[in-house]
C-alpha atoms as a PDB file:
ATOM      1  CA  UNK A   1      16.470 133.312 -53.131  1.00  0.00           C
ATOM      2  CA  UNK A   2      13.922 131.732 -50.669  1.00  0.00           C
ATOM      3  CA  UNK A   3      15.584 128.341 -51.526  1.00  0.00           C
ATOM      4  CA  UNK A   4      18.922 129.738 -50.199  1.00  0.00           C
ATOM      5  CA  UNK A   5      17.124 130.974 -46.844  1.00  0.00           C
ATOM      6  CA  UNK A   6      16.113 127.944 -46.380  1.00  0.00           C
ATOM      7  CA  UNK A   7      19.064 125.869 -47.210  1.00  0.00           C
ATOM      8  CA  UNK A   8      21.005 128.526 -45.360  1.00  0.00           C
ATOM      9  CA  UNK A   9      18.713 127.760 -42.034  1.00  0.00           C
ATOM     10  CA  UNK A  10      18.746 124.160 -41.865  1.00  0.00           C
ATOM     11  CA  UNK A  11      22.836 124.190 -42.057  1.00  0.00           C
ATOM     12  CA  UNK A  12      23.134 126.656 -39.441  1.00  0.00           C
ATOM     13  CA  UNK A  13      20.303 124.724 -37.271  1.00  0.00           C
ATOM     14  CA  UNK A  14      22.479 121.540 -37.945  1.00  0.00           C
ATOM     15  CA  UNK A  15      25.850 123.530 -37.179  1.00  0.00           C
ATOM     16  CA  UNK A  16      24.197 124.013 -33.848  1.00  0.00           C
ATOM     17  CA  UNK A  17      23.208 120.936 -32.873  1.00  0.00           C
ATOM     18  CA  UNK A  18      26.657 119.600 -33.331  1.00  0.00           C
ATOM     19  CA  UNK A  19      27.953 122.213 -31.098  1.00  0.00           C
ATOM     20  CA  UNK A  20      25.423 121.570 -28.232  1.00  0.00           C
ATOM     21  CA  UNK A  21      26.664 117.436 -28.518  1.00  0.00           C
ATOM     22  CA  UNK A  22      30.202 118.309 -28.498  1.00  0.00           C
ATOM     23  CA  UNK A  23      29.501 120.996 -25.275  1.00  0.00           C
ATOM     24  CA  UNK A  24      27.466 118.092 -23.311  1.00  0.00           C
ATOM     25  CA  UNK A  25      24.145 120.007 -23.591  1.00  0.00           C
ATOM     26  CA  UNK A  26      20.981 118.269 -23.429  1.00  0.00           C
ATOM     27  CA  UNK A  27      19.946 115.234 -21.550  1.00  0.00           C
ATOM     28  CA  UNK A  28      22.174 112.807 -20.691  1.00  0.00           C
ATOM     29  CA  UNK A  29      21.941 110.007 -22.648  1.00  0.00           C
ATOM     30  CA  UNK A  30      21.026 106.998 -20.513  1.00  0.00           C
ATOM     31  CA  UNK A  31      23.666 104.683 -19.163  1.00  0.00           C
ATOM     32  CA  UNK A  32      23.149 101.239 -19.474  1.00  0.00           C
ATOM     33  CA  UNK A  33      24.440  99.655 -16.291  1.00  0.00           C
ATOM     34  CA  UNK A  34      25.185  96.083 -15.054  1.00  0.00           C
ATOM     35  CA  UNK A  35      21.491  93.910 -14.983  1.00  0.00           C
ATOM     36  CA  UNK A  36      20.849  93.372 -11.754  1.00  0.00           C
ATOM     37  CA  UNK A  37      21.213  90.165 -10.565  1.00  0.00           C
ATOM     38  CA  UNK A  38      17.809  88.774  -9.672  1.00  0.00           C
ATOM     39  CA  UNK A  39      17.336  87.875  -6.062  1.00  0.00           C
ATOM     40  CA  UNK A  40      17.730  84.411  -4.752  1.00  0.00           C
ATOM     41  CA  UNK A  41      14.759  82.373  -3.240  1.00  0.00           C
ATOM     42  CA  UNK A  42      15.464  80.385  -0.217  1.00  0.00           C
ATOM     43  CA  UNK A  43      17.348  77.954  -0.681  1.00  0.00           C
ATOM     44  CA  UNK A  44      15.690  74.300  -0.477  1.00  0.00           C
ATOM     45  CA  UNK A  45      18.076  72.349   1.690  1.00  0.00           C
ATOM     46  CA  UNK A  46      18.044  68.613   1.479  1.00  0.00           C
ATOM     47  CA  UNK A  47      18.242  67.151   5.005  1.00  0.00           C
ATOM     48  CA  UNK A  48      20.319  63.935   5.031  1.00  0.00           C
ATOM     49  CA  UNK A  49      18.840  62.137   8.177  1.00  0.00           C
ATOM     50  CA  UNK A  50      21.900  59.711   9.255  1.00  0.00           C
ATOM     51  CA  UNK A  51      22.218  56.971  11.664  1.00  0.00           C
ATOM     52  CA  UNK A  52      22.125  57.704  15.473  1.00  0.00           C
ATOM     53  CA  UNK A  53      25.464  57.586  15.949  1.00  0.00           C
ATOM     54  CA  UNK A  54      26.409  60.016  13.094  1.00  0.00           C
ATOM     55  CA  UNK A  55      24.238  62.544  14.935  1.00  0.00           C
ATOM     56  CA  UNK A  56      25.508  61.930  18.343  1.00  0.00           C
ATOM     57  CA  UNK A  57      27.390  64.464  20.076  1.00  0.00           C
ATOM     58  CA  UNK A  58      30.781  62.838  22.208  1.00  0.00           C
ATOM     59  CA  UNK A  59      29.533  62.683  25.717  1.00  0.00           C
ATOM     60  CA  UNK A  60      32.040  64.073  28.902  1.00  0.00           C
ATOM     61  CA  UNK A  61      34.462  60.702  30.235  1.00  0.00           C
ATOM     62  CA  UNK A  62      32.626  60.175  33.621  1.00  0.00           C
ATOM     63  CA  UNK A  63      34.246  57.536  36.084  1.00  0.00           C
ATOM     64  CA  UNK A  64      30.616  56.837  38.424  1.00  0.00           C
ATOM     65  CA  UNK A  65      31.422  54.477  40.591  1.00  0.00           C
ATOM     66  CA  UNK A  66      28.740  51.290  40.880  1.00  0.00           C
ATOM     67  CA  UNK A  67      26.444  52.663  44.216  1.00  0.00           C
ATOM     68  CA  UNK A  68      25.411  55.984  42.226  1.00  0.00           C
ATOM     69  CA  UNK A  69      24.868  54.394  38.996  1.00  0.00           C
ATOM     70  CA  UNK A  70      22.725  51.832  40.269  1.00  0.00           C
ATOM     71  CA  UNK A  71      22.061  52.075  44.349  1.00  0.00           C
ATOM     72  CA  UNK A  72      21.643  49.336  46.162  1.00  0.00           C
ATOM     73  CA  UNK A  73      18.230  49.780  47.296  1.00  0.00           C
ATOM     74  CA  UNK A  74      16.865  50.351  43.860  1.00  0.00           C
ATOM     75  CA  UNK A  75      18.966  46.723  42.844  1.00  0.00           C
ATOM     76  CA  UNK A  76      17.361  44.990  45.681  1.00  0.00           C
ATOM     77  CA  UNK A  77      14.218  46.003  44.673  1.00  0.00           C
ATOM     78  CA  UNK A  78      15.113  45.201  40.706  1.00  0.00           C
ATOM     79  CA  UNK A  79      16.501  41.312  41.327  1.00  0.00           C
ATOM     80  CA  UNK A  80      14.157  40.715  44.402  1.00  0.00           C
ATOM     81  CA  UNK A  81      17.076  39.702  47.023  1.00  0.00           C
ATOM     82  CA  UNK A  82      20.621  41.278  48.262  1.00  0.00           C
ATOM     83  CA  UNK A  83      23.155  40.486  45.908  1.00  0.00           C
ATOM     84  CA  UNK A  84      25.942  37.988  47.118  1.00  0.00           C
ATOM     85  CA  UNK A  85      29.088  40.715  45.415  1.00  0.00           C
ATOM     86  CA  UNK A  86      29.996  42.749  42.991  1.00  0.00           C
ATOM     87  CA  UNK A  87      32.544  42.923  41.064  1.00  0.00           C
ATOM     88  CA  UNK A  88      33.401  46.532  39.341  1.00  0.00           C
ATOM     89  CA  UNK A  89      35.440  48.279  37.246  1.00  0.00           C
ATOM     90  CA  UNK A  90      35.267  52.494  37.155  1.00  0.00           C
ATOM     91  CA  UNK A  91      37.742  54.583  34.918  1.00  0.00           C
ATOM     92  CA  UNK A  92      37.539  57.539  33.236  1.00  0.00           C
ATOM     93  CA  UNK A  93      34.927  56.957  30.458  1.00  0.00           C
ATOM     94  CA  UNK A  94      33.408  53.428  31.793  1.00  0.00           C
ATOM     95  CA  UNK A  95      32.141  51.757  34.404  1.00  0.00           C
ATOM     96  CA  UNK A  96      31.204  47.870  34.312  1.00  0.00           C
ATOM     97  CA  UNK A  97      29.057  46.769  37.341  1.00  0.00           C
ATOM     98  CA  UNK A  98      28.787  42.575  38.044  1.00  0.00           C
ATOM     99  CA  UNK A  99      26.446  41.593  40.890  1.00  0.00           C
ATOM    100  CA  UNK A 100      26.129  38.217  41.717  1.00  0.00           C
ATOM    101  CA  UNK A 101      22.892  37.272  43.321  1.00  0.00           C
ATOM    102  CA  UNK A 102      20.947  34.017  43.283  1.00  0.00           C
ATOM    103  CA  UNK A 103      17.132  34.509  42.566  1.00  0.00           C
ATOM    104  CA  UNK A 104      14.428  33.647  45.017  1.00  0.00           C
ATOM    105  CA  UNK A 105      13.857  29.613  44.816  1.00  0.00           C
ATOM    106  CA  UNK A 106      17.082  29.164  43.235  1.00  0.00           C
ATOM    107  CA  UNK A 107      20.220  27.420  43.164  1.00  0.00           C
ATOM    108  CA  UNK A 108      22.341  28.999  40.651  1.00  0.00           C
ATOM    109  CA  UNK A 109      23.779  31.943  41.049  1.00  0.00           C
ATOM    110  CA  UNK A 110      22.875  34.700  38.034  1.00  0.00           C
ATOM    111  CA  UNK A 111      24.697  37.975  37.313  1.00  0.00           C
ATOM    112  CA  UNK A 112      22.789  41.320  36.815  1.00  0.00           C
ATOM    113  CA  UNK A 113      25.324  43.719  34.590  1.00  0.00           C
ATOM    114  CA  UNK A 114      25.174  47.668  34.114  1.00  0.00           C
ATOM    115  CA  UNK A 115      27.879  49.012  31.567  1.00  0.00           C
ATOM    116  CA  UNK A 116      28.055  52.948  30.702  1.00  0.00           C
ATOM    117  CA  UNK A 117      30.239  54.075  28.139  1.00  0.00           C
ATOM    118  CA  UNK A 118      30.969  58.143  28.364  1.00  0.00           C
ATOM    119  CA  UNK A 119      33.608  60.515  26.562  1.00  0.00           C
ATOM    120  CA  UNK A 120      35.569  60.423  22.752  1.00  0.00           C
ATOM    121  CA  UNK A 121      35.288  56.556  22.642  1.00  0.00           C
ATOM    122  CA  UNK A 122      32.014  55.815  23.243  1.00  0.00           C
ATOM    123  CA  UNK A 123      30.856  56.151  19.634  1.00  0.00           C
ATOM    124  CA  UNK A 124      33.833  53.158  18.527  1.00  0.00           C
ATOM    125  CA  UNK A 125      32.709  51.293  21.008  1.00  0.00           C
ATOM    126  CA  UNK A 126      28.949  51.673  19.901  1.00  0.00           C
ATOM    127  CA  UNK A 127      29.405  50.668  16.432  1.00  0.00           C
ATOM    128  CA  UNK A 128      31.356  47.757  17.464  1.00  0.00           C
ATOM    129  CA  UNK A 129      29.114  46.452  19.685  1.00  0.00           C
ATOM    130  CA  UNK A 130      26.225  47.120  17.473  1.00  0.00           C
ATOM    131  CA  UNK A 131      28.144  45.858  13.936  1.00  0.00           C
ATOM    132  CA  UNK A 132      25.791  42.970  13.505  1.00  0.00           C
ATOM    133  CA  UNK A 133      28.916  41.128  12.314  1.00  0.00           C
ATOM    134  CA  UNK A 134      29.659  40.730  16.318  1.00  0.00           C
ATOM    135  CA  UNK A 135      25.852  39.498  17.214  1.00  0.00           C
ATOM    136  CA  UNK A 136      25.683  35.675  18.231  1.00  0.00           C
ATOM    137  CA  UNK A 137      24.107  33.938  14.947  1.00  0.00           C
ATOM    138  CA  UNK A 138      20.205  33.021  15.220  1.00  0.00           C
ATOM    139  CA  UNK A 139      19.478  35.705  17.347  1.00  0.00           C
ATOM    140  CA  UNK A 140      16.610  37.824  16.912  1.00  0.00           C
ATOM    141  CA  UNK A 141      16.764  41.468  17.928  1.00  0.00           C
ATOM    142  CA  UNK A 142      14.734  43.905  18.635  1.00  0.00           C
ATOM    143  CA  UNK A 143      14.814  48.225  18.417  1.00  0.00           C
ATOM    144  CA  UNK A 144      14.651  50.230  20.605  1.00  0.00           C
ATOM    145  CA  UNK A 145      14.203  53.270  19.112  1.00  0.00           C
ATOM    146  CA  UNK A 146      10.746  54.396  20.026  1.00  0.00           C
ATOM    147  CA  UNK A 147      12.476  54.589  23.248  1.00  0.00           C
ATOM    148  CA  UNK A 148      15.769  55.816  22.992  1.00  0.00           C
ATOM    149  CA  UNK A 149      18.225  57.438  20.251  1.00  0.00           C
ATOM    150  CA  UNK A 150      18.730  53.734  19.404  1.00  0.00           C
ATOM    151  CA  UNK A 151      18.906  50.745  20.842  1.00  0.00           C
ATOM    152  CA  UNK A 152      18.461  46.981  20.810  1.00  0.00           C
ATOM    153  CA  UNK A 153      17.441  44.182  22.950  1.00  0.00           C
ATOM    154  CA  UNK A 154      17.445  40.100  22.505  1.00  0.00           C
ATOM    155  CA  UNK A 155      17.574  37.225  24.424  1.00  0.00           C
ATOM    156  CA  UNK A 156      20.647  34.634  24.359  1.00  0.00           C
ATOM    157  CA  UNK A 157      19.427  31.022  24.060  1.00  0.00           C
ATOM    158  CA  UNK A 158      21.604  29.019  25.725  1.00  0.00           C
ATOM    159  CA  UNK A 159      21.993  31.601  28.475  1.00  0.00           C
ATOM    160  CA  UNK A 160      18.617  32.949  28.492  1.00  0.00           C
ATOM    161  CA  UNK A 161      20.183  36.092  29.123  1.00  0.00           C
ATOM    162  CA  UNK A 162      18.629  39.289  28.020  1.00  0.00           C
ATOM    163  CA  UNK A 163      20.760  41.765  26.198  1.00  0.00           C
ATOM    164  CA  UNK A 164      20.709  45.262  25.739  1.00  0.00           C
ATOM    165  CA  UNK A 165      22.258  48.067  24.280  1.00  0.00           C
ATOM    166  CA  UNK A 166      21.024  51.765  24.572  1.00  0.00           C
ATOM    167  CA  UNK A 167      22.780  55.128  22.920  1.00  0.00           C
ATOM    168  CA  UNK A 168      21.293  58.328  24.322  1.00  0.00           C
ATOM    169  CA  UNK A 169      23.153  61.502  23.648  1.00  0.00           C
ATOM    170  CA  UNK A 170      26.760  60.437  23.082  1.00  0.00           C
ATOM    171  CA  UNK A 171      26.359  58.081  26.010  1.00  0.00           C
ATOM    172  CA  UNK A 172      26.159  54.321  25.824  1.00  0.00           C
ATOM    173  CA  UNK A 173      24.607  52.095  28.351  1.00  0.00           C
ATOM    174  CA  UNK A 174      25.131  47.971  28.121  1.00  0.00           C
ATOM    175  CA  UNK A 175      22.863  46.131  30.087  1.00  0.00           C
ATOM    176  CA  UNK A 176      22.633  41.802  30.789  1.00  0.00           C
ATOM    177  CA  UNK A 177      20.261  40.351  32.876  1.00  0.00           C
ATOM    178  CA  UNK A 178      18.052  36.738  33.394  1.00  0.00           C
ATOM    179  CA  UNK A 179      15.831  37.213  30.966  1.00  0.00           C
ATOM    180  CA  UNK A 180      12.781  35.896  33.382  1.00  0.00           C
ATOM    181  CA  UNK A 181      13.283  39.009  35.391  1.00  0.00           C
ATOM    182  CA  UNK A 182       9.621  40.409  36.446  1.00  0.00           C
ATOM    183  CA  UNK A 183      11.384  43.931  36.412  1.00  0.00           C
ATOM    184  CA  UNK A 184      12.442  44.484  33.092  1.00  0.00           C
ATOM    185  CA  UNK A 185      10.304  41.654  31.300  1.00  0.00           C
ATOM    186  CA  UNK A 186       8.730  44.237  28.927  1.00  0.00           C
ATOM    187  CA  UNK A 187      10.496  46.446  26.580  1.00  0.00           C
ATOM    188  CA  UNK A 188       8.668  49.335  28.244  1.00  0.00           C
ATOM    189  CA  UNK A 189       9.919  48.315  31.536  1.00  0.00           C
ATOM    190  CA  UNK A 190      13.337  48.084  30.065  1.00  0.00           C
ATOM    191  CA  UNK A 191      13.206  51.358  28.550  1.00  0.00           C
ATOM    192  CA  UNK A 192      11.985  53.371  31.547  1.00  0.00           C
ATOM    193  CA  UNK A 193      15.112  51.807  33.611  1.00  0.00           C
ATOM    194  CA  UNK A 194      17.540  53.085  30.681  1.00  0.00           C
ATOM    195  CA  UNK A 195      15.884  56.544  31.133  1.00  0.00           C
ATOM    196  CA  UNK A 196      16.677  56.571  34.970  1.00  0.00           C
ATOM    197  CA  UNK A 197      20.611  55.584  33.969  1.00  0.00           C
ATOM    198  CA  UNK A 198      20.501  57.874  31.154  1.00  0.00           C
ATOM    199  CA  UNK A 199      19.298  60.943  33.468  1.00  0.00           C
ATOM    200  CA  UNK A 200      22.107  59.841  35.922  1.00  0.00           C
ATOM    201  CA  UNK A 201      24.892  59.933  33.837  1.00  0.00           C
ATOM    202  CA  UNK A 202      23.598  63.568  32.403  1.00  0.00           C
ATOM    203  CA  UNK A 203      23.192  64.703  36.167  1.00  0.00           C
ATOM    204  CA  UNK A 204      26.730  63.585  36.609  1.00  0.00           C
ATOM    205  CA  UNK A 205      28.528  65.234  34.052  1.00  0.00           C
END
């Protein structure tokens, strides 16, 4: 008889626990969610450092005529006399300056030249002018960029002309000159004139 009780009382205590799962009594049983995704670190960026010109932003087209790109006064003082002429071109987005002067004890007449490229085409022009495909052959050239954005600079044998060609925030300046020229003799001399043209051209537009 005791068997029965107790056979009797674990049924019924199972009966019941079925009915208290099939009511929802009891605690919940625990949901298993999505796994959260873990959170990114920062992201390590690799910086591609391009060319000059890939970074430069296209300048405003600027049409400064010769006398506020270069004044007269501050020529005079540059070449050491008055020049004999000029001869000029301004437009929209360039301006090409010629003097003609002959130097002190001289001759020959010699040609100082200031070029400024501004607006969309100033980059095509750049890479033209710089494609070393375009460079006279045997010429050695020198950078400029501890100065500027970039830039070069050599001298022309047969000419003895000094070239040089600055970029400075989407603006390109072109300069030619007798090399011999106390002035700009140095490449620090030459760079703190580029710095004067640059800030005028920025003042301008």
């Amino acid at each position: 008889m005791r068997r029965g009780f107790a056979l009797l009382s674990v049924l019924l205590t199972a009966f019941g626990l079925i009915l208290l799962g099939a009511c929802g009594g009891g605690q919940p049983a625990a949901q298993t969610g999505p796994t959260p995704a873990a959170v990114p670190s920062e992201p390590t960026t690799a910086v591609t450092v391009g060319s000059a010109t890939d970074q430069s932003a296209t300048s405003a087209a600027l049409a400064i005529p010769c006398a506020e790109l270069v004044p007269a006064d501050e020529l005079q003082r540059m070449i050491g006399v008055t020049p004999d002429g000029l001869m000029d071109t301004v437009m929209s987005g360039w301006t090409a300056c010629n003097w003609f002067y002959t130097p002190p004890g001289a001759s020959q007449q010699e040609a100082f030249t200031v070029q400024a490229y501004t607006g969309e085409e100033t980059l095509v022009k750049w890479r033209m002018d710089t494609n070393p495909a375009n460079r006279l052959a045997g010429v050695t050239v020198s950078s400029l960029s501890d100065y500027v954005q970039e830039g070069y600079t050599w001298v022309i044998p047969e000419s003895k002309l000094r070239a040089v060609q600055a970029l400075q925030d989407g603006r390109y300046i072109f300069l030619r000159f007798p090399a011999d020229t106390p002035t700009l003799s140095s490449e620090s001399q030459i760079a703190d004139y580029l710095t004067v043209l640059f800030r005028r051209l920025q003042e301008k537009g």
